[in-house]
PDB file of N, CA and C in Angstrom:
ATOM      1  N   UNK A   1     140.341 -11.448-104.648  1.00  0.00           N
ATOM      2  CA  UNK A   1     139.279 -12.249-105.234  1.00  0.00           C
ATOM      3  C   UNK A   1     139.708 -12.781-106.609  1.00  0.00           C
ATOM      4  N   UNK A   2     140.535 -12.231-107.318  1.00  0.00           N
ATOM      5  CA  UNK A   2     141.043 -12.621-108.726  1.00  0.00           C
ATOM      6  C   UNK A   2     142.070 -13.462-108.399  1.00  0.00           C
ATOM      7  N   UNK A   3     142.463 -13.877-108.004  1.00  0.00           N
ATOM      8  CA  UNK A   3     143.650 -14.959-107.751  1.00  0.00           C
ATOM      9  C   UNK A   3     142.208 -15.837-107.146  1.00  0.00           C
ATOM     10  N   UNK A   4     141.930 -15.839-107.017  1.00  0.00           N
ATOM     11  CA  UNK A   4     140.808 -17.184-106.036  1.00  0.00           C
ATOM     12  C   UNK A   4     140.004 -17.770-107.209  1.00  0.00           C
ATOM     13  N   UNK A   5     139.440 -16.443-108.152  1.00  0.00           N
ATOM     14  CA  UNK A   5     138.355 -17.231-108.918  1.00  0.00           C
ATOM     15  C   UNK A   5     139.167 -17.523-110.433  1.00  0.00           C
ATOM     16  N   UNK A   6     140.776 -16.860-110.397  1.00  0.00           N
ATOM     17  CA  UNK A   6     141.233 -17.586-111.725  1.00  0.00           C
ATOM     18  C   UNK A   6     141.388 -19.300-111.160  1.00  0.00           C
ATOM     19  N   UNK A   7     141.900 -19.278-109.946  1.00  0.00           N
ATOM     20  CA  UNK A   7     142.651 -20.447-109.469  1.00  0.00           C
ATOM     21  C   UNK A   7     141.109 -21.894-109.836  1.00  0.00           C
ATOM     22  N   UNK A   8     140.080 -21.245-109.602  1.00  0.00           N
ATOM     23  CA  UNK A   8     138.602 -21.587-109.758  1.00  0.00           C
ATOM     24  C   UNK A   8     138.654 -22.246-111.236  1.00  0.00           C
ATOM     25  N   UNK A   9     138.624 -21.040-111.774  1.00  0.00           N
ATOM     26  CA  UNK A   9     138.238 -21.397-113.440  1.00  0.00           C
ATOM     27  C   UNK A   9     139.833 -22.214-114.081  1.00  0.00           C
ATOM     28  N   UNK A  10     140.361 -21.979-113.585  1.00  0.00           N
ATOM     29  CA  UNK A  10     141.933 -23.112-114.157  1.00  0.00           C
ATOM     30  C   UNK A  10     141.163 -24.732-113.750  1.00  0.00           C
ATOM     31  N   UNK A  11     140.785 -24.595-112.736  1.00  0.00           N
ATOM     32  CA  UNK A  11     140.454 -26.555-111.914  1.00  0.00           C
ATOM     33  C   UNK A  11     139.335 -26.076-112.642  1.00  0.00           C
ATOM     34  N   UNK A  12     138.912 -25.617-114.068  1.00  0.00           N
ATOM     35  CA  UNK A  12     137.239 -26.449-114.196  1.00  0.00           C
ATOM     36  C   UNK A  12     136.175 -26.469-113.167  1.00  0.00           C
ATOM     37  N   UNK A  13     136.395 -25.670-112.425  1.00  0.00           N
ATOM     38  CA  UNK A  13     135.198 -25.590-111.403  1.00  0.00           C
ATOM     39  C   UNK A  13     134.030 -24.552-111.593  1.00  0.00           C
ATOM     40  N   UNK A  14     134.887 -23.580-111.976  1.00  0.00           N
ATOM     41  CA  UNK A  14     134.071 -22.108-112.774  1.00  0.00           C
ATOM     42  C   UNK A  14     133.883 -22.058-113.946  1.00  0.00           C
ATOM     43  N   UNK A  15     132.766 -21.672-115.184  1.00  0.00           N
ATOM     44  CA  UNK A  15     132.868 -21.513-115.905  1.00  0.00           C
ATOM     45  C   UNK A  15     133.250 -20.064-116.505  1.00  0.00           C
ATOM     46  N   UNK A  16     132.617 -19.503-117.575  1.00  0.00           N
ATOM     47  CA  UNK A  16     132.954 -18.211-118.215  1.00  0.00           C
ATOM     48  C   UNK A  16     131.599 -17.479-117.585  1.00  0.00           C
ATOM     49  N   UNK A  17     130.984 -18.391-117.531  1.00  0.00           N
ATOM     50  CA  UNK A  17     129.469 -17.427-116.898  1.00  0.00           C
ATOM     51  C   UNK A  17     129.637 -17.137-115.451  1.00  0.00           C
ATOM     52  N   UNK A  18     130.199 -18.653-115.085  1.00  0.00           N
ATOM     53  CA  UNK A  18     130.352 -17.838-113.331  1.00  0.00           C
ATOM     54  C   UNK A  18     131.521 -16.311-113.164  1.00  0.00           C
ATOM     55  N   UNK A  19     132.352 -16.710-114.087  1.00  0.00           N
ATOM     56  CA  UNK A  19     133.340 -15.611-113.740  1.00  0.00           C
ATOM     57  C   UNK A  19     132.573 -14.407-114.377  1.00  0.00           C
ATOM     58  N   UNK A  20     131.957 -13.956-115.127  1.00  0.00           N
ATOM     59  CA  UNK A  20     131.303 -13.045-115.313  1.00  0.00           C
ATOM     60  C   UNK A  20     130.502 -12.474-114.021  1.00  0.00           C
ATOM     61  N   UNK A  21     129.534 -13.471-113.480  1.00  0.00           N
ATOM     62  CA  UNK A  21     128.670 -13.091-112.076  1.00  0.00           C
ATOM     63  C   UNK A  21     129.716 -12.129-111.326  1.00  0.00           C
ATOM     64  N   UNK A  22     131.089 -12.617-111.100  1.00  0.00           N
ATOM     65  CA  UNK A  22     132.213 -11.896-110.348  1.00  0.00           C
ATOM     66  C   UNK A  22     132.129 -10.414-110.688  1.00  0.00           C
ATOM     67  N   UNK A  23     131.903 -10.311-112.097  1.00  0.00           N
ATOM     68  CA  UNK A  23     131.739  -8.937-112.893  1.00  0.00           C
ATOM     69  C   UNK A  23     131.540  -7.901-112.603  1.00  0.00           C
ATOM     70  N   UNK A  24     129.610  -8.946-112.647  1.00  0.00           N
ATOM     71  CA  UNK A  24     128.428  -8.212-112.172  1.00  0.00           C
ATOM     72  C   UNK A  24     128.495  -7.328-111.126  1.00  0.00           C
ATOM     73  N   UNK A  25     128.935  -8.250-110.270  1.00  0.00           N
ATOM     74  CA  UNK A  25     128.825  -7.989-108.363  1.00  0.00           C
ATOM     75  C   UNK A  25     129.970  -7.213-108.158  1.00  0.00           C
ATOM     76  N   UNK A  26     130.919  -6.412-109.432  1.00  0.00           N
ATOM     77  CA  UNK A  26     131.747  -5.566-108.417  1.00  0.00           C
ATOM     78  C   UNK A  26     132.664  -5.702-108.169  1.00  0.00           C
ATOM     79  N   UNK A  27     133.682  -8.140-107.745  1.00  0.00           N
ATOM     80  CA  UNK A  27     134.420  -8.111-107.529  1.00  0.00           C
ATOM     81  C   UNK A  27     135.363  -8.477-108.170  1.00  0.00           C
ATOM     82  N   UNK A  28     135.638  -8.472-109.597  1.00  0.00           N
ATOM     83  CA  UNK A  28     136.577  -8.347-110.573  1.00  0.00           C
ATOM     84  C   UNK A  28     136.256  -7.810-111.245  1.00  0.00           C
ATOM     85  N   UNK A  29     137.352  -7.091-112.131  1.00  0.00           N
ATOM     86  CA  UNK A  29     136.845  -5.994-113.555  1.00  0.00           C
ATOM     87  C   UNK A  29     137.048  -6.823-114.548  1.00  0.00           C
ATOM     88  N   UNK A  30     136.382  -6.032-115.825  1.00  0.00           N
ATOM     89  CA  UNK A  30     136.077  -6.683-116.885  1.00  0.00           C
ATOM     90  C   UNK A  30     136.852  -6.990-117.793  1.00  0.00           C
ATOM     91  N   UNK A  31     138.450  -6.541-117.108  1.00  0.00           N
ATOM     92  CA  UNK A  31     139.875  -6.475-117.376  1.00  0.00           C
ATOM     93  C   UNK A  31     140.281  -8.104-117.058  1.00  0.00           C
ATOM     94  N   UNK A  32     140.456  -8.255-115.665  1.00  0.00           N
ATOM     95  CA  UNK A  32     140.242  -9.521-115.181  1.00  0.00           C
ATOM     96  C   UNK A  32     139.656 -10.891-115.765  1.00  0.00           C
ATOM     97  N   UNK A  33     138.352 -10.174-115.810  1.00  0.00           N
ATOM     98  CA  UNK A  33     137.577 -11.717-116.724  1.00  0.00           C
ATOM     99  C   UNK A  33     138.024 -11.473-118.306  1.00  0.00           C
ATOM    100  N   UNK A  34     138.595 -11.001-119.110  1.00  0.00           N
ATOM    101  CA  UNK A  34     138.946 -11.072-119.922  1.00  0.00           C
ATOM    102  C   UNK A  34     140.654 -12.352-119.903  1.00  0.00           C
ATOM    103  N   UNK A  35     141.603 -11.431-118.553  1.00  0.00           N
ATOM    104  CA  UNK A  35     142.455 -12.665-118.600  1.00  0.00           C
ATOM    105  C   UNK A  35     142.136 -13.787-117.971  1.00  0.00           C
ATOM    106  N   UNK A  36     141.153 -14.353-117.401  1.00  0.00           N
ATOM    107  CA  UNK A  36     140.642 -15.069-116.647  1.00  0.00           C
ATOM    108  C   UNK A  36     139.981 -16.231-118.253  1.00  0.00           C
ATOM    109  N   UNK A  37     139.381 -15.609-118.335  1.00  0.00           N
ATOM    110  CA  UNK A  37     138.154 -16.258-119.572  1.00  0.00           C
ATOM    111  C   UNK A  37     139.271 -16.476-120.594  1.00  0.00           C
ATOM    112  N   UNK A  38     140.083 -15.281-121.575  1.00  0.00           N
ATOM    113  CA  UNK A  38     140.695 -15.335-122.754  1.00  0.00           C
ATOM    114  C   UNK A  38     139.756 -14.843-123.475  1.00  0.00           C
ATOM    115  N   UNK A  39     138.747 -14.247-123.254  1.00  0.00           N
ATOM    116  CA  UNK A  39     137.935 -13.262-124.125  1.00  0.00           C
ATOM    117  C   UNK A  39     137.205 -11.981-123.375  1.00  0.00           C
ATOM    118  N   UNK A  40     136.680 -11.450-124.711  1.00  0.00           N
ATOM    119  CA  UNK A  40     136.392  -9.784-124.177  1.00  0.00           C
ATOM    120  C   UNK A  40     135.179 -10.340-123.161  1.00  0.00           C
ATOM    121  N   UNK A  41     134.719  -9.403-122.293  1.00  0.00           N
ATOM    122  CA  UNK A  41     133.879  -9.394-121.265  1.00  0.00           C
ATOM    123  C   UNK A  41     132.429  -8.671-122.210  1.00  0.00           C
ATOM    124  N   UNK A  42     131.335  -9.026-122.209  1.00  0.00           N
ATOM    125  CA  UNK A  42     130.430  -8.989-123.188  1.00  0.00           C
ATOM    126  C   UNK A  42     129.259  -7.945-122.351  1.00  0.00           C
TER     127      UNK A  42
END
């Protein structure tokens, strides 16, 4: 799922909030959306 929703948020399709939802739900850690985003997971 982390290769899918970085590939997401690189094309501007995802924002920082959607990748967070990913979070929420379990299917990335907060490790992830940190390299995903470039910031801490809040």
């Amino acid at each position: 799922m982390y290769k899918i929703v970085k590939m997401y948020y690189d094309k501007g399709i995802y924002t920082k909030e959607n990748v967070a939802v990913f979070v929420k739900a379990g299917k990335i850690t907060a490790g992830q959306y940190e390299e995903i985003a470039g910031e801490v997971y809040k």
